[in-house]
Protein backbone atom coordinates (compact mmCIF):
# COMPACT_ATOMS: atom_id res chain seq x y z
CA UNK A 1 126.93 130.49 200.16
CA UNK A 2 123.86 131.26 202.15
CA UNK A 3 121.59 128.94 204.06
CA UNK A 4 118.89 129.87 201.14
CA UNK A 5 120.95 128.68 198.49
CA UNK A 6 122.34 124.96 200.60
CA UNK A 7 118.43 123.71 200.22
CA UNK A 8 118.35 123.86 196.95
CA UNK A 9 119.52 120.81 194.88
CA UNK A 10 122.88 120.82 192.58
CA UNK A 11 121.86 120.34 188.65
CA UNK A 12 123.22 116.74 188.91
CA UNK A 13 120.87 116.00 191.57
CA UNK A 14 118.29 117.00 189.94
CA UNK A 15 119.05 114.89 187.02
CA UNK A 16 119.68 112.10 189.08
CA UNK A 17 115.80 112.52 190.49
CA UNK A 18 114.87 112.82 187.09
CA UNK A 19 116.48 109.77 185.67
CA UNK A 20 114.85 107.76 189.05
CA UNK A 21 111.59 108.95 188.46
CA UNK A 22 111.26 107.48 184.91
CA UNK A 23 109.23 104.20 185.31
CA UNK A 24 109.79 102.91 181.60
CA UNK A 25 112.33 100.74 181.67
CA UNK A 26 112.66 101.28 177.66
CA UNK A 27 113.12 105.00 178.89
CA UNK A 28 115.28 104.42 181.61
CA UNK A 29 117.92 102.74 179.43
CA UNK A 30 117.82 105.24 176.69
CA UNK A 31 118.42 107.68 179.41
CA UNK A 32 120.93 106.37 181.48
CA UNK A 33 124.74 107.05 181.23
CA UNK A 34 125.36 103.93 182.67
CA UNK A 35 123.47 100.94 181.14
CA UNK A 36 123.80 97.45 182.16
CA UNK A 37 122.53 93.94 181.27
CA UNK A 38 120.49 93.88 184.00
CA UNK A 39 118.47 97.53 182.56
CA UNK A 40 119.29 96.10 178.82
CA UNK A 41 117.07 93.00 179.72
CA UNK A 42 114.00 95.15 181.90
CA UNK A 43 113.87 97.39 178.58
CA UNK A 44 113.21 94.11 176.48
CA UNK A 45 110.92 92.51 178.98
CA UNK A 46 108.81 95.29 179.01
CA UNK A 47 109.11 96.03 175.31
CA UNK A 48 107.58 92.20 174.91
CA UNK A 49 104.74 92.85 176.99
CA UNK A 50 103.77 95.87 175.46
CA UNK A 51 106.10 99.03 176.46
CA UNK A 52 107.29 101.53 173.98
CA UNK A 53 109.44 104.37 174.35
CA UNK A 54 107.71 107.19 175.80
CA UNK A 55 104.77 104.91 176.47
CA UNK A 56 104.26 102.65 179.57
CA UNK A 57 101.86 99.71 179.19
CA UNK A 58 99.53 100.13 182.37
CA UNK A 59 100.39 96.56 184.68
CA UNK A 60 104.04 95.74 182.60
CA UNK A 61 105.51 94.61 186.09
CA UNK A 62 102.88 92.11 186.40
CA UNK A 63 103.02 90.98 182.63
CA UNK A 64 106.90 90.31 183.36
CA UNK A 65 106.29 88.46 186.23
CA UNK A 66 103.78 85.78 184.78
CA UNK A 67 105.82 85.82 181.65
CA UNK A 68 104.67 82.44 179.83
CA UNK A 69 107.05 82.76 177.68
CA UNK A 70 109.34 79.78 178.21
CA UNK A 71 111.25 79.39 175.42
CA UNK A 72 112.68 83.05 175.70
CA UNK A 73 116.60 83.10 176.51
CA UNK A 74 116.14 86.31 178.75
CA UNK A 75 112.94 84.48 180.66
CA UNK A 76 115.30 83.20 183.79
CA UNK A 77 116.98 86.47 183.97
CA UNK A 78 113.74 88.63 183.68
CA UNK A 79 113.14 91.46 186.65
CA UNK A 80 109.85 91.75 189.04
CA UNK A 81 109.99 87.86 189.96
């Protein structure tokens, strides 16, 4: 192996960078091998205020965080507090 070659990132890396660099939660999820509540619940927060897949609603993080509402079971639980 040169020292050429050592720079370069491994295709798994380069996923990885991929997967990080995908803002949309409702993305992230769908692309993740590993889901979890905590992405299950960002993907529906930001589907409420406004997020589709493929499409990220310009200010979602600050939608979440002055979520009004309080009658939702995921409200407590919601990310960007």
């Amino acid at each position: 192996m040169d020292c050429e070659n050592e720079a370069m990132a491994t295709p798994c890396e380069a996923i990885a960078k991929q997967r990080e660099a995908i803002i949309n939660p409702i993305d992230r999820l769908a692309a993740s091998d590993k889901k979890s509540y905590k992405m299950a619940i960002a993907a529906k927060c930001a589907e409420c205020v406004g997020c589709t897949p493929g499409y990220t609603e310009p200010g979602f993080r600050e939608e979440i965080r002055r979520c009004s509402s309080y009658t939702c079971p995921l409200r407590p639980y919601r990310p960007y507090k």
